[in-house]
C-alpha atoms as a PDB file:
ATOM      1  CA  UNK A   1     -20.184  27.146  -2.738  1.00  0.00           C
ATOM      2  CA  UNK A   2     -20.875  27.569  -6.708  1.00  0.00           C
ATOM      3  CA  UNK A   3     -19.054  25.447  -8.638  1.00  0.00           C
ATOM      4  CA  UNK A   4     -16.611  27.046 -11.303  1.00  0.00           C
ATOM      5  CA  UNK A   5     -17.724  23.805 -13.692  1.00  0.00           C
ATOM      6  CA  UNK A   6     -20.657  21.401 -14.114  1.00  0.00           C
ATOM      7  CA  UNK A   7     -19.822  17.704 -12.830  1.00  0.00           C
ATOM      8  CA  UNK A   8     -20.198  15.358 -14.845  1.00  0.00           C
ATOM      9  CA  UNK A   9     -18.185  17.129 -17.493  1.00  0.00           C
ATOM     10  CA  UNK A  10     -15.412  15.541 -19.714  1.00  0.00           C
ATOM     11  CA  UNK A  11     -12.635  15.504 -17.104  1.00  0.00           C
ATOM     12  CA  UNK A  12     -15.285  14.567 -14.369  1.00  0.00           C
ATOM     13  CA  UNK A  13     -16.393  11.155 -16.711  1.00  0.00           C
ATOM     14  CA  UNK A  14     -12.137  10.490 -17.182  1.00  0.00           C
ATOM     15  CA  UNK A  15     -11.523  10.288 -13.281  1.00  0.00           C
ATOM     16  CA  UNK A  16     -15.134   9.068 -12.358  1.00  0.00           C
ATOM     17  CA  UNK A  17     -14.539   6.383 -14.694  1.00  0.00           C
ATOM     18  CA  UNK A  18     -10.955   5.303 -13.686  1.00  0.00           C
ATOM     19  CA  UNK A  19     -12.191   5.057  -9.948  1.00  0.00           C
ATOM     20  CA  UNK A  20     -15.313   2.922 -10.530  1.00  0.00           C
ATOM     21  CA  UNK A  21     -13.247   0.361 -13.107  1.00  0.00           C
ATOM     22  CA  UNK A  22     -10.041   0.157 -10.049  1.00  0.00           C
ATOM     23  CA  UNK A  23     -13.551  -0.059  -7.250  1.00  0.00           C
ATOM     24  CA  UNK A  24     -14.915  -3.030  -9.146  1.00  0.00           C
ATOM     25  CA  UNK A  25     -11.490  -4.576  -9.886  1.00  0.00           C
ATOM     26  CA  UNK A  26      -9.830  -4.526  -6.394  1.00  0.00           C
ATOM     27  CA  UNK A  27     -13.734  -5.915  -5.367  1.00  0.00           C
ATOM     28  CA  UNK A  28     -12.542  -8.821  -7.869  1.00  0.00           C
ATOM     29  CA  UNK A  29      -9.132  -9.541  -7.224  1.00  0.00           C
ATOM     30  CA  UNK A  30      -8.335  -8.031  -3.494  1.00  0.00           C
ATOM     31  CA  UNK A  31     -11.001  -9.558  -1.900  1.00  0.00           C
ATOM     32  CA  UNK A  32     -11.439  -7.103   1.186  1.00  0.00           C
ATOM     33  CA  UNK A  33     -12.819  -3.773   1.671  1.00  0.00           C
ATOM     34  CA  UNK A  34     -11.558  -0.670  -0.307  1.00  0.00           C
ATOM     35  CA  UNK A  35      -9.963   2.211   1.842  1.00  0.00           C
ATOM     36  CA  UNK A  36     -10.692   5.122   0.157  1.00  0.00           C
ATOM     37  CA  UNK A  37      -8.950   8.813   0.875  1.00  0.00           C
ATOM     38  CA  UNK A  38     -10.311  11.720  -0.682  1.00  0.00           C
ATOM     39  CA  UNK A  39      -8.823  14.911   0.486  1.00  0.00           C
ATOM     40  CA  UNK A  40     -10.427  17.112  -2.090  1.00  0.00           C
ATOM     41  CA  UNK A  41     -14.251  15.824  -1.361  1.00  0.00           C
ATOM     42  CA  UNK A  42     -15.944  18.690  -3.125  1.00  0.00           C
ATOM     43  CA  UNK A  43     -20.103  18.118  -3.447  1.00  0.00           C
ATOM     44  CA  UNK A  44     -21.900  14.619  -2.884  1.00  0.00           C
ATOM     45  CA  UNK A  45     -24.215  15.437  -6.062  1.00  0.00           C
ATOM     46  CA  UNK A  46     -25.793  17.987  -8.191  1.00  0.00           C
ATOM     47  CA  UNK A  47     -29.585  17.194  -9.476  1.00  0.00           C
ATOM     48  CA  UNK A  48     -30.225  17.330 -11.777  1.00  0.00           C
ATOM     49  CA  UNK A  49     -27.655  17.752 -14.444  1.00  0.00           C
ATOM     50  CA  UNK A  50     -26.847  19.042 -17.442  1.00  0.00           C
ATOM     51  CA  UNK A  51     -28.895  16.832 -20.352  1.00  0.00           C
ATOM     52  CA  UNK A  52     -25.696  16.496 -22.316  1.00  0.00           C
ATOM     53  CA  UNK A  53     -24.129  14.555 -18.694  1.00  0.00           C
ATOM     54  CA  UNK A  54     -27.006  12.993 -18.570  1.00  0.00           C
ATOM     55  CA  UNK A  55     -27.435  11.223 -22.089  1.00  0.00           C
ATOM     56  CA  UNK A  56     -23.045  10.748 -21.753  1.00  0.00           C
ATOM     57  CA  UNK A  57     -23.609   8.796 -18.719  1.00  0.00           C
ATOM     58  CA  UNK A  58     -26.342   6.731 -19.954  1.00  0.00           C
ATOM     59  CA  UNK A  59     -24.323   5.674 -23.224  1.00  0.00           C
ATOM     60  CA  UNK A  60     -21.591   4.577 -20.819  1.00  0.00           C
ATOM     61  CA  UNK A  61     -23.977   1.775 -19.440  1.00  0.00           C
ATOM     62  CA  UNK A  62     -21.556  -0.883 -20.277  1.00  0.00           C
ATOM     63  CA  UNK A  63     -18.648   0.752 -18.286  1.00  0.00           C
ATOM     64  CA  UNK A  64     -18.389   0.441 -13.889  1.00  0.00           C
ATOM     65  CA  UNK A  65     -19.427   4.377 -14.305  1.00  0.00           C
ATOM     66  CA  UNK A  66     -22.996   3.249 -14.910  1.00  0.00           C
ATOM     67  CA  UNK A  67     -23.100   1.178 -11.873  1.00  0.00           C
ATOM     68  CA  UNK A  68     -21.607   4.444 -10.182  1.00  0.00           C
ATOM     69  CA  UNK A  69     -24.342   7.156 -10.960  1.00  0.00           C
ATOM     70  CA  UNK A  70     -27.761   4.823 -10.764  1.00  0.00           C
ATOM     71  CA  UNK A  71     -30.106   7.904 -11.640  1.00  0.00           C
ATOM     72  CA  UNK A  72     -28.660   9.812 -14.371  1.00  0.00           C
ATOM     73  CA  UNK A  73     -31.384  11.920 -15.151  1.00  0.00           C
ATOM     74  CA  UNK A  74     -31.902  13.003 -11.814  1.00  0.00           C
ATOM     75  CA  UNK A  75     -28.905  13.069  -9.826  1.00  0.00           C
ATOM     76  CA  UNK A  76     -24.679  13.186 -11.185  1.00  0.00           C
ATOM     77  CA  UNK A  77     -22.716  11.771  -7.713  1.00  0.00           C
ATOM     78  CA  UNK A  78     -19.454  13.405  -6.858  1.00  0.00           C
ATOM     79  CA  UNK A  79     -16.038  11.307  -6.084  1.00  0.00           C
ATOM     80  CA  UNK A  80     -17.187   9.600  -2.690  1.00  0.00           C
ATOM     81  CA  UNK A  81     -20.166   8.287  -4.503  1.00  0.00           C
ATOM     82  CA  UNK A  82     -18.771   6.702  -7.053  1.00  0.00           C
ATOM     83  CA  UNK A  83     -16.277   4.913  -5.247  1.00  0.00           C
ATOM     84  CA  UNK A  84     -19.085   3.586  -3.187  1.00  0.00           C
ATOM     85  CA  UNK A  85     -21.833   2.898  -5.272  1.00  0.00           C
ATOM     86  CA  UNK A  86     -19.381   1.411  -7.847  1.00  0.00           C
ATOM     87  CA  UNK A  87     -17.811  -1.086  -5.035  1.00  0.00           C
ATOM     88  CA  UNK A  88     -21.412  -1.910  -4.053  1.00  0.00           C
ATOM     89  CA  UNK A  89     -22.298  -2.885  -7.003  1.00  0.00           C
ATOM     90  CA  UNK A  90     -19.713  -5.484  -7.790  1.00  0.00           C
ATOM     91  CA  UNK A  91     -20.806  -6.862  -4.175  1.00  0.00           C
ATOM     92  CA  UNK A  92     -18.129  -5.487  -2.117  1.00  0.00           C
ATOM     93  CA  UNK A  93     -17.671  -2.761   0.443  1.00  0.00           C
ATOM     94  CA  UNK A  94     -15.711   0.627   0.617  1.00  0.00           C
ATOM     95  CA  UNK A  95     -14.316   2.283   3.964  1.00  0.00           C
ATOM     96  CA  UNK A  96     -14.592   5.961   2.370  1.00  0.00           C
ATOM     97  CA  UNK A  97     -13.159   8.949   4.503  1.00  0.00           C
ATOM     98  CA  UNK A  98     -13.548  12.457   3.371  1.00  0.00           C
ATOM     99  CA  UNK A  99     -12.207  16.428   3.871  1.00  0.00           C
ATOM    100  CA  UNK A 100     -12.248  19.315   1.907  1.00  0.00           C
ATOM    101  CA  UNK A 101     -10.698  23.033   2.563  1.00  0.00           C
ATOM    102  CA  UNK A 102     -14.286  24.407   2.510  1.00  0.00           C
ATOM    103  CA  UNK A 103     -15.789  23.345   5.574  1.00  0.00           C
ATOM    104  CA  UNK A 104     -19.242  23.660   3.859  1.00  0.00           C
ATOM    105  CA  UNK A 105     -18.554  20.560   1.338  1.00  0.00           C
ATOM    106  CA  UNK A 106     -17.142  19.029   4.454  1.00  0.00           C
ATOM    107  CA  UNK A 107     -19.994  19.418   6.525  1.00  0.00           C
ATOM    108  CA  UNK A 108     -21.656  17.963   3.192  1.00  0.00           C
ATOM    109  CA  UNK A 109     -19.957  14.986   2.735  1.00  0.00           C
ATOM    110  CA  UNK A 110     -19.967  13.560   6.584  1.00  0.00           C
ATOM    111  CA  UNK A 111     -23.738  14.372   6.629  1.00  0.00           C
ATOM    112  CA  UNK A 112     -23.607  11.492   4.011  1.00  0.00           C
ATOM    113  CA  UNK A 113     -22.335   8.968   6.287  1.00  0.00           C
ATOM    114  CA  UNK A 114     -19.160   9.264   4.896  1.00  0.00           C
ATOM    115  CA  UNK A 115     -15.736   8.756   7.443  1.00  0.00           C
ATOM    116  CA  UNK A 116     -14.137  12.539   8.269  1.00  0.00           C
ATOM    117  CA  UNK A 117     -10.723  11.787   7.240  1.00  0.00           C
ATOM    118  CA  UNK A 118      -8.332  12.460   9.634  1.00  0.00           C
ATOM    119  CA  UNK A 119      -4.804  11.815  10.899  1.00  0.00           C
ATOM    120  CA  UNK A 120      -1.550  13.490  12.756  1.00  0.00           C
ATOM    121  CA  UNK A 121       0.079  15.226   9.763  1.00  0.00           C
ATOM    122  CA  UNK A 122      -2.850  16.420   8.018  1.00  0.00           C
ATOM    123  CA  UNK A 123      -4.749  19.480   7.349  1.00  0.00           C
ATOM    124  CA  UNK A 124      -7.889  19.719   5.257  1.00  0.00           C
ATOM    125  CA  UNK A 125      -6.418  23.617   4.628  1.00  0.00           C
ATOM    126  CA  UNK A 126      -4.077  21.705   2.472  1.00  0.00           C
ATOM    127  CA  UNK A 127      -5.533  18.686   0.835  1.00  0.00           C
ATOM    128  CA  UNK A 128      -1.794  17.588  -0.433  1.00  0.00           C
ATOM    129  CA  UNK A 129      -0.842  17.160   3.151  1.00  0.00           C
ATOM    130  CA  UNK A 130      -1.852  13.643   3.264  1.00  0.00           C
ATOM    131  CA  UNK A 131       0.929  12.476   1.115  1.00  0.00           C
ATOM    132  CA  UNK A 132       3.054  13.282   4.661  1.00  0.00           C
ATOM    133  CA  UNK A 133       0.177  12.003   6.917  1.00  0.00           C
ATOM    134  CA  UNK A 134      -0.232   9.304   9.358  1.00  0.00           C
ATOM    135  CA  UNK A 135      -3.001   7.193   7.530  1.00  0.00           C
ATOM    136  CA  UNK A 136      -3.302   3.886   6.407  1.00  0.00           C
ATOM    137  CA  UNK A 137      -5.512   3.513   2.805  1.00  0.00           C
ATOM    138  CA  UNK A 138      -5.524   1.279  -0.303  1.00  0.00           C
ATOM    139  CA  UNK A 139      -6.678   4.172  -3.183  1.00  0.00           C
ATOM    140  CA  UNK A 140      -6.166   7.891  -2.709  1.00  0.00           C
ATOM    141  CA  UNK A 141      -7.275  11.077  -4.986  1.00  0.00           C
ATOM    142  CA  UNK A 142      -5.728  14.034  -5.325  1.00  0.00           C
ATOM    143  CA  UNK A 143      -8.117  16.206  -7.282  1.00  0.00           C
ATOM    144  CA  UNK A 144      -6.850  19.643  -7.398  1.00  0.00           C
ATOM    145  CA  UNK A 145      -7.837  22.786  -9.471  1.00  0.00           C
ATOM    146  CA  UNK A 146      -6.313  24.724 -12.575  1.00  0.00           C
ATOM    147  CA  UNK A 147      -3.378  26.232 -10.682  1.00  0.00           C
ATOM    148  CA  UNK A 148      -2.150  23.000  -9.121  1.00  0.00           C
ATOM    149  CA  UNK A 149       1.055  22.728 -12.535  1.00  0.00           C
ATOM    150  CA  UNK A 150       1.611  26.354 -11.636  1.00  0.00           C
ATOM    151  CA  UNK A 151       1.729  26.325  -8.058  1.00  0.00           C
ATOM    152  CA  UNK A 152       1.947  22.832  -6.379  1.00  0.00           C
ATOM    153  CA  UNK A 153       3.394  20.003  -9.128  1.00  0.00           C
ATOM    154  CA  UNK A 154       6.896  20.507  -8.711  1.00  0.00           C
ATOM    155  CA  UNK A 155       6.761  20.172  -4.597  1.00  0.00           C
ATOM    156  CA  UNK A 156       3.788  17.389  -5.033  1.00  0.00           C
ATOM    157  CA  UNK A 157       4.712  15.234  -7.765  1.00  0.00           C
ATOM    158  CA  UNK A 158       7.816  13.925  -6.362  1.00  0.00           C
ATOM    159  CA  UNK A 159       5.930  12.790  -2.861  1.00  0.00           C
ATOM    160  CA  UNK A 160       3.266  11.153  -4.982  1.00  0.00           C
ATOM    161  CA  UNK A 161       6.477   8.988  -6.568  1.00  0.00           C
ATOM    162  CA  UNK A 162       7.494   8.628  -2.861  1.00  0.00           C
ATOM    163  CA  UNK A 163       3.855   7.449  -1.187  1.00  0.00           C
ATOM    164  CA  UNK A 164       2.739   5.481  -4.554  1.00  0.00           C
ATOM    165  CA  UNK A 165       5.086   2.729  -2.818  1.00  0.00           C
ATOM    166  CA  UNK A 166       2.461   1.815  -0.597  1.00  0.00           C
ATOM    167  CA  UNK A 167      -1.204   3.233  -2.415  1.00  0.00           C
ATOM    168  CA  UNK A 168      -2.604   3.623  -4.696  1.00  0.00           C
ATOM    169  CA  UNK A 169      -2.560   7.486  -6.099  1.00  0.00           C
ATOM    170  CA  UNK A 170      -5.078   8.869  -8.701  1.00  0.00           C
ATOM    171  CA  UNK A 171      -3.687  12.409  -9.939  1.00  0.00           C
ATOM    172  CA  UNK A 172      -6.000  14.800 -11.500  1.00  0.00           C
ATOM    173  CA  UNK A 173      -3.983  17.384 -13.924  1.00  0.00           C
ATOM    174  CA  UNK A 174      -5.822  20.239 -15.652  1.00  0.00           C
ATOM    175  CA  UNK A 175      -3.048  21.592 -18.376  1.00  0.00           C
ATOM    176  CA  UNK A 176      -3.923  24.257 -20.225  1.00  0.00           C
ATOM    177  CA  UNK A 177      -1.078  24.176 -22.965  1.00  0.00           C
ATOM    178  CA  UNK A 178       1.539  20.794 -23.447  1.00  0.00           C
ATOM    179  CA  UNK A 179       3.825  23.461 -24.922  1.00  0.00           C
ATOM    180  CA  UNK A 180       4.467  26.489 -22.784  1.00  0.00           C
ATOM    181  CA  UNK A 181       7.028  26.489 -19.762  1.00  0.00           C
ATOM    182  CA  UNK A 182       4.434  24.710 -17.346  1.00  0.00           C
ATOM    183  CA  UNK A 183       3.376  22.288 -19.714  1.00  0.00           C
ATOM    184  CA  UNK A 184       7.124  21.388 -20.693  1.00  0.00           C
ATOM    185  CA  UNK A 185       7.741  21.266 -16.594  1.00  0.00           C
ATOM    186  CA  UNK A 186       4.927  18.824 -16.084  1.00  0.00           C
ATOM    187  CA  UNK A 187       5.646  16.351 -18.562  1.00  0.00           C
ATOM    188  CA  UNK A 188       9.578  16.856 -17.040  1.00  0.00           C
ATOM    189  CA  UNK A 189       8.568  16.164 -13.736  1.00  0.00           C
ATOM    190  CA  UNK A 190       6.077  13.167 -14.920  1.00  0.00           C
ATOM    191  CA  UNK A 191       8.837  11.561 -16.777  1.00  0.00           C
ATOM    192  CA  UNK A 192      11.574  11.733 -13.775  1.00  0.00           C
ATOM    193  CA  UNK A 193       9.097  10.806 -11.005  1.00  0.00           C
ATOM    194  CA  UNK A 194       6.106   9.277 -12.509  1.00  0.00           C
ATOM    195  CA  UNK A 195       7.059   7.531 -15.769  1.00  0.00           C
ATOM    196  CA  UNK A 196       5.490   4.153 -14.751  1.00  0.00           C
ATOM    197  CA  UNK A 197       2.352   5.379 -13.879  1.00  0.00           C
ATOM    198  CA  UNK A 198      -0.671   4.404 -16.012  1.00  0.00           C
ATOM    199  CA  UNK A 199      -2.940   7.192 -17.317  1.00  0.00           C
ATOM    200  CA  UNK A 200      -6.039   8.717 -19.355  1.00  0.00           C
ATOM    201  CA  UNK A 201      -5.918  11.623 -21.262  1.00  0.00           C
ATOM    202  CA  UNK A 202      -8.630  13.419 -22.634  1.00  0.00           C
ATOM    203  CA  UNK A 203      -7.809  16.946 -25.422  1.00  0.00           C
ATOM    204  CA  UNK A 204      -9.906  19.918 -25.096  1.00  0.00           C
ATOM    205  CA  UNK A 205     -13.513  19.855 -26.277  1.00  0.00           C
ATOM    206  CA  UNK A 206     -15.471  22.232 -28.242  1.00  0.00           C
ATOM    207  CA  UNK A 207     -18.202  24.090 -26.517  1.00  0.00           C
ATOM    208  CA  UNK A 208     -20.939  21.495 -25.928  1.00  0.00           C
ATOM    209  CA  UNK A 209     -22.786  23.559 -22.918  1.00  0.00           C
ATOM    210  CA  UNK A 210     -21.287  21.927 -20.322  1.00  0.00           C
ATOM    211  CA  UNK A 211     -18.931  24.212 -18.576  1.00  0.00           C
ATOM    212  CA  UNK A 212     -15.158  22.591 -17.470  1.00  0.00           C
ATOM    213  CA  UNK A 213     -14.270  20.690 -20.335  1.00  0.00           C
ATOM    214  CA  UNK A 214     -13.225  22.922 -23.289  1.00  0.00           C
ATOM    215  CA  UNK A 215     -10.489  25.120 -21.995  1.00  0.00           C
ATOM    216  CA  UNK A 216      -8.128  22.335 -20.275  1.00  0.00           C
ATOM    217  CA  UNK A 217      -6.477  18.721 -21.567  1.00  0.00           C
ATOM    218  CA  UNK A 218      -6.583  16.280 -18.795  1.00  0.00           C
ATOM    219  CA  UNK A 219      -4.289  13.942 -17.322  1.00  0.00           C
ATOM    220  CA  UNK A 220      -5.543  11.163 -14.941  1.00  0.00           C
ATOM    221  CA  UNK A 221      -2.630   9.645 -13.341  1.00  0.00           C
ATOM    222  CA  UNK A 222      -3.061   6.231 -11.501  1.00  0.00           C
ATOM    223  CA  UNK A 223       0.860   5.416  -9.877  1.00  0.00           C
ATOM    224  CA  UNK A 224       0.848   2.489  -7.795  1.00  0.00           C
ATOM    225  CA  UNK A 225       3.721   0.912  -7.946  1.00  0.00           C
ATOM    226  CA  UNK A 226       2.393  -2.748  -7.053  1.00  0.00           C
ATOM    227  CA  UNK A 227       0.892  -2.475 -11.049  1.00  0.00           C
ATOM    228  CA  UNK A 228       4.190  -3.462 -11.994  1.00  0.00           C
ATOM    229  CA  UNK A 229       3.688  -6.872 -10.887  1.00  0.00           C
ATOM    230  CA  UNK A 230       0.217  -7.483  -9.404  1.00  0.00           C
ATOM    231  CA  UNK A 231      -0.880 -10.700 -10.878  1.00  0.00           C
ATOM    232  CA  UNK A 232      -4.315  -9.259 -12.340  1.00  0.00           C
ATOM    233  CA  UNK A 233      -2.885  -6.228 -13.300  1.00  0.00           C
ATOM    234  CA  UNK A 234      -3.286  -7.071 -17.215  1.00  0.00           C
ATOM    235  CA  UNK A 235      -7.245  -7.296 -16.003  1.00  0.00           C
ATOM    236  CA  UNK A 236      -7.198  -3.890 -14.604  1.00  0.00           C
ATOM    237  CA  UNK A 237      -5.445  -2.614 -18.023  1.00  0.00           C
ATOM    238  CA  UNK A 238      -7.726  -4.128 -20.150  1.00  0.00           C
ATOM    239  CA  UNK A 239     -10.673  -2.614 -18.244  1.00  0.00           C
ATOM    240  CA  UNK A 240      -9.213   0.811 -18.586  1.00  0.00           C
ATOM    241  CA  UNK A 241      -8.398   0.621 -22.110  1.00  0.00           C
ATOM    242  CA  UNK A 242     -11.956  -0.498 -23.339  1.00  0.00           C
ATOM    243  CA  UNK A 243     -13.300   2.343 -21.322  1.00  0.00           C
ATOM    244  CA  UNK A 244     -10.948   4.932 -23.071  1.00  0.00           C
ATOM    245  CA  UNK A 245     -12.254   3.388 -26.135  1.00  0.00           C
ATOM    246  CA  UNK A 246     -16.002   3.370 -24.991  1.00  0.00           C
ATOM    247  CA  UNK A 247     -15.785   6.920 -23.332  1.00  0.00           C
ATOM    248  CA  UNK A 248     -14.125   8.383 -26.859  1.00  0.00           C
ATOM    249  CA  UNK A 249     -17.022   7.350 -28.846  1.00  0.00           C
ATOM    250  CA  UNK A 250     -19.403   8.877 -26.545  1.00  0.00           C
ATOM    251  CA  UNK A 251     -17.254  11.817 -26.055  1.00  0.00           C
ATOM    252  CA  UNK A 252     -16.626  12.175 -30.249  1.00  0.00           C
ATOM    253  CA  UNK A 253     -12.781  12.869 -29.469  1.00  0.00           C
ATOM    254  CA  UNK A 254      -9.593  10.173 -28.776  1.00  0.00           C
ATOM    255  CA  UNK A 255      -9.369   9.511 -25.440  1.00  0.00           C
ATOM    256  CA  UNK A 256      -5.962   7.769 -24.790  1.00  0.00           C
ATOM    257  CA  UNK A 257      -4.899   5.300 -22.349  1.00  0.00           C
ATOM    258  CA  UNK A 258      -1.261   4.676 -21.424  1.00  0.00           C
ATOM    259  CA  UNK A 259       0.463   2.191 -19.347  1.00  0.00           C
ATOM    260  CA  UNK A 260       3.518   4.013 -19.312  1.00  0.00           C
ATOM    261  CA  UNK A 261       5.066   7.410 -19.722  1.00  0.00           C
ATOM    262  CA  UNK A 262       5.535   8.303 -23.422  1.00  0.00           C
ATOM    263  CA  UNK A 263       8.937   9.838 -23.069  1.00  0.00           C
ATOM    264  CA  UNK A 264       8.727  12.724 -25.574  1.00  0.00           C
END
């Protein structure tokens, strides 16, 4: 199925990164393997990709991304990848288990050697259904399209607070204005049910060719509430806040990293 963006864009190198910098640190401080949930698998790769992805990724070398996508100029690697290849690289292991609503990407994505991810409760129709399913898992994504603050935050974002208690959730948000009623809602609903969760944001970006990036802000949620007082946690901030700064100089915009809600 054709892609309505190019990986690898802006929003892809927020949540790509944030995933390979938790991979490497829970390798680091958790000392067993990473289960991994990803509901909303999409592609394993695209090769090759755009040039401008290409010469982003390879500025990034510094960064657990790097480690992530090992042939930038031929091949960008979806979610599932970078999980892996990031874990691998810091000399641990991953447990990754994988669905998506189209069963072609699923079909995809278990030809891989990836786990099918399944459990009483949920339905890959529905990738949000995990939050109610039977599974047990360390880090989960929930990577959803444009329509998910229109249609799905105000029934989802509440059972993220809820299942946050025991994983680790990584929340993708495409907003396309802070200031109109669904942008107000969101940042109502983050506030109430979300406020301690840490978080990237990257602002629209001019047209630079690569196709996803330059019509939506993003918000990359990570709630977990065992942040609060995990004894490395001040690790696991530092790494994402000199990432934020790396990825804004290769980026040429302000990406901003939060520990907390800003309450505005």
């Amino acid at each position: 199925m054709a892609l309505p963006y190019d990986m690898g864009n802006a929003g892809d190198l927020v949540k790509h990164g944030l995933l390979a910098e938790f991979g490497q640190w829970w390798c680091r401080h958790e000392h067993r393997p990473l289960r991994f949930l990803d509901p909303f698998g999409g592609q394993p790769w695209v090769s090759p990709p755009k040039v401008e992805v290409t010469r982003r990724v390879q500025a990034l070398h510094s960064c657990g991304l790097s480690a992530a996508q090992p042939d930038p100029v031929n091949r960008y690697y979806g979610i599932s990848f970078v999980v892996l290849n990031a874990v691998k690289a810091s000399g641990g292991s991953a447990e990754v288990f994988v669905s998506d609503c189209d069963p072609e990407a699923r079909h995809a994505l278990e030809e891989k050697g990836f786990h099918p991810l399944a459990a009483a409760g949920f339905s890959p129709s529905d990738g949000f259904s995990i939050l109610n399913a039977q599974v047990a898992g360390d880090l989960l994504l929930l990577d959803p399209f444009a329509k998910f603050l229109l249609q799905r935050a105000s029934d989802v974002i509440p059972r993220i607070a809820k299942a946050c208690e025991t994983i680790a959730c990584v929340l993708l948000v495409l907003n396309l204005d802070p200031n109109n009623s669904v942008g107000r809602r969101y940042r109502d609903l983050r506030s109430t049910y979300l406020g301690h969760a840490w978080s990237l944001h990257c602002p629209r970006l001019p047209d630079r060719g690569v196709c996803g990036e330059s019509k939506y802000e993003v918000d990359v949620l990570l709630a977990w509430r065992r942040l609060a007082d995990h004894p490395a946690g001040n690790d696991l901030q530092d790494r994402l806040d000199t990432y934020a700064q790396v990825l804004s100089k290769v980026l040429d915009t302000k990406i901003v990293f939060s520990n907390a809600d800003e309450r505005t």
